[in-house]
C-alpha atoms as a PDB file:
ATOM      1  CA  UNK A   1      59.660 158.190 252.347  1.00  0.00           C
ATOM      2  CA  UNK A   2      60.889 157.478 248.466  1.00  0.00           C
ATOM      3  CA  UNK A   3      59.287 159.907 245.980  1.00  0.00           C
ATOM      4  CA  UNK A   4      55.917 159.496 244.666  1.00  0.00           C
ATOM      5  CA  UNK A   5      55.047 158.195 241.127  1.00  0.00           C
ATOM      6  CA  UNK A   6      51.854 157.914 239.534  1.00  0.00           C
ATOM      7  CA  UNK A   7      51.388 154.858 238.040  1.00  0.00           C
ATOM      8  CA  UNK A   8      50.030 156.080 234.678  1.00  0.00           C
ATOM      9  CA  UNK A   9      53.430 158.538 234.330  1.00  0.00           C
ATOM     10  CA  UNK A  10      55.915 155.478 234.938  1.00  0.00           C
ATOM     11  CA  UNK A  11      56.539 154.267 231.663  1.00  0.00           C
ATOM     12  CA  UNK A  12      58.175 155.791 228.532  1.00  0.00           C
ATOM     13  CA  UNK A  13      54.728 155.995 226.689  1.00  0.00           C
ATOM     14  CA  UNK A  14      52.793 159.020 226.476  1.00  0.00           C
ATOM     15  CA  UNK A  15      48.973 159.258 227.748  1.00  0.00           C
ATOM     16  CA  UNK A  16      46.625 158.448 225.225  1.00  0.00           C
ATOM     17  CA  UNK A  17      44.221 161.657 224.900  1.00  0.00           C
ATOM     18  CA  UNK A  18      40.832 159.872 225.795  1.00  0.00           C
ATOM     19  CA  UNK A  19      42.090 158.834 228.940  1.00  0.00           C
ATOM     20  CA  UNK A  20      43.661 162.291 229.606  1.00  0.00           C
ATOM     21  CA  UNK A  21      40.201 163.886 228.870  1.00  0.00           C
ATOM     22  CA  UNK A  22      38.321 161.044 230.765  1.00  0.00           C
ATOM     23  CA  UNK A  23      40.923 162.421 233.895  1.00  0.00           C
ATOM     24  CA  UNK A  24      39.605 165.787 234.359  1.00  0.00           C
ATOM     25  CA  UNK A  25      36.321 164.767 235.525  1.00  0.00           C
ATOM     26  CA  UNK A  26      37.743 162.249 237.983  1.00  0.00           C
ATOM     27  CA  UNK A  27      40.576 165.172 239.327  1.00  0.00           C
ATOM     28  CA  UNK A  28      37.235 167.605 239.533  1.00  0.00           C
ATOM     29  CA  UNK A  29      35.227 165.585 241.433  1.00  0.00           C
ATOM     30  CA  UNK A  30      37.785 164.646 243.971  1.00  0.00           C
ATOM     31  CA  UNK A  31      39.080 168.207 244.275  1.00  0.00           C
ATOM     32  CA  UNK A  32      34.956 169.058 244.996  1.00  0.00           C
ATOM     33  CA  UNK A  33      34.648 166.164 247.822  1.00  0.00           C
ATOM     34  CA  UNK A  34      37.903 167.241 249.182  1.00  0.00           C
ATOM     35  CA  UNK A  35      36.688 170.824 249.377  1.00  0.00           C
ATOM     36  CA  UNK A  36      33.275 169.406 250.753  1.00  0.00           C
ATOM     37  CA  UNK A  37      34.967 167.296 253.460  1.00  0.00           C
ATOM     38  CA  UNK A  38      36.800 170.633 254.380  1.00  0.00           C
ATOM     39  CA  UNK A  39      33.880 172.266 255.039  1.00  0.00           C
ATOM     40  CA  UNK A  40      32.359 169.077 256.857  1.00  0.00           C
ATOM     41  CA  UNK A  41      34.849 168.856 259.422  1.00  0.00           C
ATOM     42  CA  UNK A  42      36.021 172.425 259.780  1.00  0.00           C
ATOM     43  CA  UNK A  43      33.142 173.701 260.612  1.00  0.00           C
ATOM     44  CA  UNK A  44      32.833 171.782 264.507  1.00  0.00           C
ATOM     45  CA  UNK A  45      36.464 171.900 264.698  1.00  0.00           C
ATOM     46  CA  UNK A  46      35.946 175.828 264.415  1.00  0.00           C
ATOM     47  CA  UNK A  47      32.916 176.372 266.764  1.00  0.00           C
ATOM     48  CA  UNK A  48      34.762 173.503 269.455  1.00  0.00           C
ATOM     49  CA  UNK A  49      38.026 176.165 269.320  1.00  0.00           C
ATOM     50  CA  UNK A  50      35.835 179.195 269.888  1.00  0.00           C
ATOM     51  CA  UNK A  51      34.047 177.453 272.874  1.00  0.00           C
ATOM     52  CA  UNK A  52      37.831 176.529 273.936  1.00  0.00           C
ATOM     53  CA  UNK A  53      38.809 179.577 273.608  1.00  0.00           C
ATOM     54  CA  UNK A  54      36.020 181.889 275.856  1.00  0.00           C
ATOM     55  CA  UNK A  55      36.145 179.016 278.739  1.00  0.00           C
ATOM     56  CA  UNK A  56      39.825 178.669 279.680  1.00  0.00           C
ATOM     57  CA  UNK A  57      39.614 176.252 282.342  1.00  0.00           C
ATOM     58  CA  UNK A  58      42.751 174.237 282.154  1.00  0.00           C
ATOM     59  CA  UNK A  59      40.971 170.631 282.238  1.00  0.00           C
ATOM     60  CA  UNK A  60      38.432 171.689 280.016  1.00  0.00           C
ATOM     61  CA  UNK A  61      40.938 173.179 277.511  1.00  0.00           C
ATOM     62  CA  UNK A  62      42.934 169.779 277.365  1.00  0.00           C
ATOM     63  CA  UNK A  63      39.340 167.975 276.990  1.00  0.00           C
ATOM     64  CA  UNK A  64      38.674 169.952 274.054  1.00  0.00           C
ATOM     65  CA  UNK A  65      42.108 169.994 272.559  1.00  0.00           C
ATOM     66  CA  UNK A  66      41.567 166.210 271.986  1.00  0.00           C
ATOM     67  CA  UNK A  67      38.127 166.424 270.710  1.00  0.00           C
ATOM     68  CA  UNK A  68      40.003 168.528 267.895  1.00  0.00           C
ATOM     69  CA  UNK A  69      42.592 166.178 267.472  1.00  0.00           C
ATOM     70  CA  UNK A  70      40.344 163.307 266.903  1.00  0.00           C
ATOM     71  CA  UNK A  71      38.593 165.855 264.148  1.00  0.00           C
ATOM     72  CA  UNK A  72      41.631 166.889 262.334  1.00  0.00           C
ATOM     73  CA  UNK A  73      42.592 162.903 261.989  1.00  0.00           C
ATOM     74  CA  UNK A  74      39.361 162.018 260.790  1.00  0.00           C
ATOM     75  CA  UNK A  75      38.905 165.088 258.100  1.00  0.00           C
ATOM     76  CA  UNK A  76      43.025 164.153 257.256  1.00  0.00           C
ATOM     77  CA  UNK A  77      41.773 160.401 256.766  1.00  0.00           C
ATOM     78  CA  UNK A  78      39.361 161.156 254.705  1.00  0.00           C
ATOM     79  CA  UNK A  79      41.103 163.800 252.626  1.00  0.00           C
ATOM     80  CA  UNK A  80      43.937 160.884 251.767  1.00  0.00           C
ATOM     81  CA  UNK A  81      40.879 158.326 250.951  1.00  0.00           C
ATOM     82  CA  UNK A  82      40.000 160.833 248.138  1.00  0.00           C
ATOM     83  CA  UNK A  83      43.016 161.612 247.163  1.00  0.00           C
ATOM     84  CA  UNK A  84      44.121 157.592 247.007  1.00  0.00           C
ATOM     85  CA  UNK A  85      41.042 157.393 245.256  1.00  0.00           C
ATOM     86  CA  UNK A  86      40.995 159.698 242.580  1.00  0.00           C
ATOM     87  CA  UNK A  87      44.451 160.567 242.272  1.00  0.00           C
ATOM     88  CA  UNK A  88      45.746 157.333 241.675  1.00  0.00           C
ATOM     89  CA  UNK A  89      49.236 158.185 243.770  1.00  0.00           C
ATOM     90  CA  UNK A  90      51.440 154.987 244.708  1.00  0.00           C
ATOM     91  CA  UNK A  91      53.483 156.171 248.297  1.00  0.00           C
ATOM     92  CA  UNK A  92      56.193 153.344 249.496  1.00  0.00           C
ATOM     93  CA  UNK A  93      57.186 153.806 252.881  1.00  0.00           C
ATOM     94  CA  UNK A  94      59.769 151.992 254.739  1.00  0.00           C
ATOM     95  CA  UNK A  95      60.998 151.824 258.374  1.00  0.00           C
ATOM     96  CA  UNK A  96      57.206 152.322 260.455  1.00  0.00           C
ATOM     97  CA  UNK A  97      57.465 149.398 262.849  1.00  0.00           C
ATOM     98  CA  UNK A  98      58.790 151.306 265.416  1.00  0.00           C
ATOM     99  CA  UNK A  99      56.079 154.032 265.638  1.00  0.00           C
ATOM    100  CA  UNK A 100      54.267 154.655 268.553  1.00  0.00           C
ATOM    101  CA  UNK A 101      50.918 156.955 268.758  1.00  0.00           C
ATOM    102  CA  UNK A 102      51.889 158.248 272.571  1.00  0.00           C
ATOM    103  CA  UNK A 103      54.509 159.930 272.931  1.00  0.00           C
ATOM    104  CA  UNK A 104      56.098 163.390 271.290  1.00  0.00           C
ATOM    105  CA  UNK A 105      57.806 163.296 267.687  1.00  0.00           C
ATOM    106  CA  UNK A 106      60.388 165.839 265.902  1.00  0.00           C
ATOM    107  CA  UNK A 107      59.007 165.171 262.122  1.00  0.00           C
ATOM    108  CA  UNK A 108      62.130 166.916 260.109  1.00  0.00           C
ATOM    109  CA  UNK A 109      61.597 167.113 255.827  1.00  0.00           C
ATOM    110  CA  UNK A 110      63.278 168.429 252.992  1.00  0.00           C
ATOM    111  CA  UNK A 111      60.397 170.607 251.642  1.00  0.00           C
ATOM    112  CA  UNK A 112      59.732 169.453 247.900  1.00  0.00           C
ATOM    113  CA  UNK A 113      56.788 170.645 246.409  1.00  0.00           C
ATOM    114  CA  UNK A 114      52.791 171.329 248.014  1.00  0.00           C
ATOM    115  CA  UNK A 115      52.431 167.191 248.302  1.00  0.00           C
ATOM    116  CA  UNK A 116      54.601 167.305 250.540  1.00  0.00           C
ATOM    117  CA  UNK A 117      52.226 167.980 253.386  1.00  0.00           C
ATOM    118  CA  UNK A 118      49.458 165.807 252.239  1.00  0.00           C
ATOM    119  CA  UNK A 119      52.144 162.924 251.876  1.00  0.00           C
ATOM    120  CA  UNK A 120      53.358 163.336 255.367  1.00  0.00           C
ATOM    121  CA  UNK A 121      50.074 163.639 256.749  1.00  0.00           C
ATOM    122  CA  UNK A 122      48.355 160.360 254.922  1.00  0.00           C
ATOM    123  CA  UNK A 123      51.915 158.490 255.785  1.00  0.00           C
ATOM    124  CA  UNK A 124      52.041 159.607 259.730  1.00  0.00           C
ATOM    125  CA  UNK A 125      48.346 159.975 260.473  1.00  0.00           C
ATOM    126  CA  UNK A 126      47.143 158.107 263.304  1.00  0.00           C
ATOM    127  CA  UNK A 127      50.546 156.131 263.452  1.00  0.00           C
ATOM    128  CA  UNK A 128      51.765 159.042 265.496  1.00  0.00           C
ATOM    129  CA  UNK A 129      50.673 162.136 267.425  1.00  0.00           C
ATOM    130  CA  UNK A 130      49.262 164.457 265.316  1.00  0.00           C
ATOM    131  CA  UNK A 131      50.936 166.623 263.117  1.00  0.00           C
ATOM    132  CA  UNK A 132      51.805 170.116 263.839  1.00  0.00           C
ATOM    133  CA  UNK A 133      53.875 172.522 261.227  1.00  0.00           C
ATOM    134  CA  UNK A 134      55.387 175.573 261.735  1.00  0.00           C
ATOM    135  CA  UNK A 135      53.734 177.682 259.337  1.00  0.00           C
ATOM    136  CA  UNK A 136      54.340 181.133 258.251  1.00  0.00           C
ATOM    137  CA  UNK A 137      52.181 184.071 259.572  1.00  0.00           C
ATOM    138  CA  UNK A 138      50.775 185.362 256.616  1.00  0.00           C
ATOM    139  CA  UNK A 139      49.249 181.412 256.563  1.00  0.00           C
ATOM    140  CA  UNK A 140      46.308 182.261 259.312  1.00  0.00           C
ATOM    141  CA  UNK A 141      44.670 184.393 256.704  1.00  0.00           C
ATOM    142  CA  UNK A 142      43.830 181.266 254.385  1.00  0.00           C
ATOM    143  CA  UNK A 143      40.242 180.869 254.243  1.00  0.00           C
ATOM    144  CA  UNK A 144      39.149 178.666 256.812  1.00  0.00           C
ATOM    145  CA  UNK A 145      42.301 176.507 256.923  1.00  0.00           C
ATOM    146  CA  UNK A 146      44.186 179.299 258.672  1.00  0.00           C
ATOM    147  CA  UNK A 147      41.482 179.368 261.196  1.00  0.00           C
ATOM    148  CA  UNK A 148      41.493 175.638 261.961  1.00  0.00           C
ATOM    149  CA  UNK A 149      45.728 175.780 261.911  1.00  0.00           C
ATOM    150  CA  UNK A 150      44.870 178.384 264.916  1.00  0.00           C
ATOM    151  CA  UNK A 151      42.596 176.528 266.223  1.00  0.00           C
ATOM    152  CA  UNK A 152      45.330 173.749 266.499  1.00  0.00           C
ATOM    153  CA  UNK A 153      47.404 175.235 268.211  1.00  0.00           C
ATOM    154  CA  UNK A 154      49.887 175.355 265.024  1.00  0.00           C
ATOM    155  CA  UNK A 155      52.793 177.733 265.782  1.00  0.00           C
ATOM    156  CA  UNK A 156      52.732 180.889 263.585  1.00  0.00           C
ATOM    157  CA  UNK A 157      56.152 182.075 262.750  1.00  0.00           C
ATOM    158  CA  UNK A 158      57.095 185.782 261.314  1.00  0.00           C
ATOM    159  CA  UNK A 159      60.003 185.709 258.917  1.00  0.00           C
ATOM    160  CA  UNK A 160      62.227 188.766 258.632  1.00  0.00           C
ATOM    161  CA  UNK A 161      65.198 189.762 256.241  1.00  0.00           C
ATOM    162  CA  UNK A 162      68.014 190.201 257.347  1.00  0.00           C
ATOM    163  CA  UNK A 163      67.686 193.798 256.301  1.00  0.00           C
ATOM    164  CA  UNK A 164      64.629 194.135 258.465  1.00  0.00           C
ATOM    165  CA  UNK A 165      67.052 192.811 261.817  1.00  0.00           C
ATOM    166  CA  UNK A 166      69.292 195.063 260.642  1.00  0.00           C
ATOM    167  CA  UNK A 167      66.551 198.036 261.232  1.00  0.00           C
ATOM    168  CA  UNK A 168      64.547 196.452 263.932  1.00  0.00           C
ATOM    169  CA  UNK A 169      67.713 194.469 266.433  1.00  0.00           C
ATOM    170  CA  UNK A 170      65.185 193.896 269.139  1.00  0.00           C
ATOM    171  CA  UNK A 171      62.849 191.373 266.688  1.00  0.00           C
ATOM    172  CA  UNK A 172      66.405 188.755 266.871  1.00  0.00           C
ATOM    173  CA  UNK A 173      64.968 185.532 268.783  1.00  0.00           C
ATOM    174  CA  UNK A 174      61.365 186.120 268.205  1.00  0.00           C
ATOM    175  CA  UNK A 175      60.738 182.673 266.853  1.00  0.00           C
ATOM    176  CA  UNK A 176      62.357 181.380 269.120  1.00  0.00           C
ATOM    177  CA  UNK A 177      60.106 183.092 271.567  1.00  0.00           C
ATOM    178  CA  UNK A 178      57.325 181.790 269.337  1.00  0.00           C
ATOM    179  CA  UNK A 179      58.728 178.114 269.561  1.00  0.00           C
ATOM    180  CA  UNK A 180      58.613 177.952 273.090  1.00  0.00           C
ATOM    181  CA  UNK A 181      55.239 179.226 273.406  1.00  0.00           C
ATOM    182  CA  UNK A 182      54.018 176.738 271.279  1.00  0.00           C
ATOM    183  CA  UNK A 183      55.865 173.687 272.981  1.00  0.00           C
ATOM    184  CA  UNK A 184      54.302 175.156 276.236  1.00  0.00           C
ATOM    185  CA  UNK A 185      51.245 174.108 274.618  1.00  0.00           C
ATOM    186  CA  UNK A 186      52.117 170.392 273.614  1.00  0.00           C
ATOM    187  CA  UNK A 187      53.395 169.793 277.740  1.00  0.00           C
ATOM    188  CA  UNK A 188      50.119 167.631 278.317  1.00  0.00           C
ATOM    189  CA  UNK A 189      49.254 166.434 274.907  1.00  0.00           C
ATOM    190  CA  UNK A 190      51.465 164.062 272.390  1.00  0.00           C
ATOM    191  CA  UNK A 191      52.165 165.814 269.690  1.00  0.00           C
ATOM    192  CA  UNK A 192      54.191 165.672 266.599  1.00  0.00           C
ATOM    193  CA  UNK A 193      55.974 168.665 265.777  1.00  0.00           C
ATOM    194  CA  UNK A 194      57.026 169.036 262.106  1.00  0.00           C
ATOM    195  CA  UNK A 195      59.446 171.566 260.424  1.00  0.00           C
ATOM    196  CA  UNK A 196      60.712 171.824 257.212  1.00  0.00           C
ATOM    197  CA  UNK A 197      64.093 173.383 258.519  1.00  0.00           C
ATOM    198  CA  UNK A 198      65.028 174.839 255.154  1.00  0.00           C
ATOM    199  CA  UNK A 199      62.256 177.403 255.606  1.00  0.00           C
ATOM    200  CA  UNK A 200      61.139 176.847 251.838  1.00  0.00           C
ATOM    201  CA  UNK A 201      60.757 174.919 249.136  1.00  0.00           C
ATOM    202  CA  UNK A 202      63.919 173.464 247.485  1.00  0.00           C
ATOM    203  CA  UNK A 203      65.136 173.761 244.261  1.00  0.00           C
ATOM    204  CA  UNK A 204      68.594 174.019 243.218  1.00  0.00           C
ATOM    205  CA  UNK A 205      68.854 177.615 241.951  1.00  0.00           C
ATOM    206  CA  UNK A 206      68.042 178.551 245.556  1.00  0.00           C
ATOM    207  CA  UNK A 207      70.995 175.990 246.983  1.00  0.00           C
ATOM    208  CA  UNK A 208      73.459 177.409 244.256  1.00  0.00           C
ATOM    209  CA  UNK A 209      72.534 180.792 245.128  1.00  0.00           C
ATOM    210  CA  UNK A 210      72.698 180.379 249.533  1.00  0.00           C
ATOM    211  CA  UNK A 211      75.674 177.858 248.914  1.00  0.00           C
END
């Protein structure tokens, strides 16, 4: 996937200030339908998990599962429709013939910046399984996203220090514990999982200072 460049921030030439102020609107009101398709499709996806959750009847479970799949590709396709729309972003992608939307998918990314996942998911959505991140714990407490992540089935992951394994030995291999719960999960369903193995953002004070 080559790096994204808005069209307006290509050439040498500054932006002009009317069309600068005549932006913000434009970036408002996409933000507000963004937020507003949020809403729209997290709020079934939410009440279809809780319904998943207090009947766990295997056959039902995997029913439902792909009732929410089908709901997080929609709200995602719509969510990259705005974004297309009012952000003006150009992606290039090469190298997609081969894809195949059955079947299971290691996604691996060098993790950039916050487009990264909205990239990803407007490039891979509905050309693959869908999408699945490892995310960090503390993530499930982000209003209503962290919910529908659960909802998911997203693996949660707990980062530790590697002063707090010195304290606490016994927490060594709990995401790997974690991992394999979650794959348990993705047995009967096609599924994408996608990591950025780094475990954070790059930048190169932070590859100068881990070597």
């Amino acid at each position: 996937i080559h790096r994204c460049q808005r069209a307006t921030d290509s050439g040498s030439k500054p932006i002009p200030m009317p069309a600068s102020l005549l932006s913000v609107p434009r970036i408002a009101l996409g933000a507000t339908l963004i937020a507003l398709n949020t809403v729209l499709h997290a709020t079934p996806l939410l009440l279809l998990a809780l319904i998943k959750f207090l009947l766990p009847i295997a056959g039902f479970r995997r029913f439902v599962s792909r009732i929410l799949v089908l709901l997080a590709e929609s709200w995602i396709a719509v969510n990259s429709w705005l974004m297309q729309t009012f952000g003006r972003t150009e992606i290039r992608v090469h190298g997609m013939g081969d894809l195949q939307r059955h079947g299971w998918y290691l996604v691996i990314c060098n993790h950039q910046s916050w487009v990264d996942i909205p990239v990803l998911q407007q490039v891979f959505n509905r050309r693959i399984p869908f999408l699945k991140f490892f995310l960090k714990s503390q993530l499930i407490w982000v209003p209503i996203l962290g919910l529908a992540w659960w909802a998911l089935d997203f693996p949660f992951m707990k980062r530790y220090s590697r002063e707090q394994l010195e304290k606490h030995p016994e927490w060594r291999g709990k995401d790997v514990e974690a991992t394999r719960i979650a794959c348990e999960k993705y047995r009967d369903l096609p599924v994408s999982v996608m990591n950025f193995v780094e475990g954070t953002r790059f930048t190169q004070a932070k590859h100068d200072r881990q070597a």
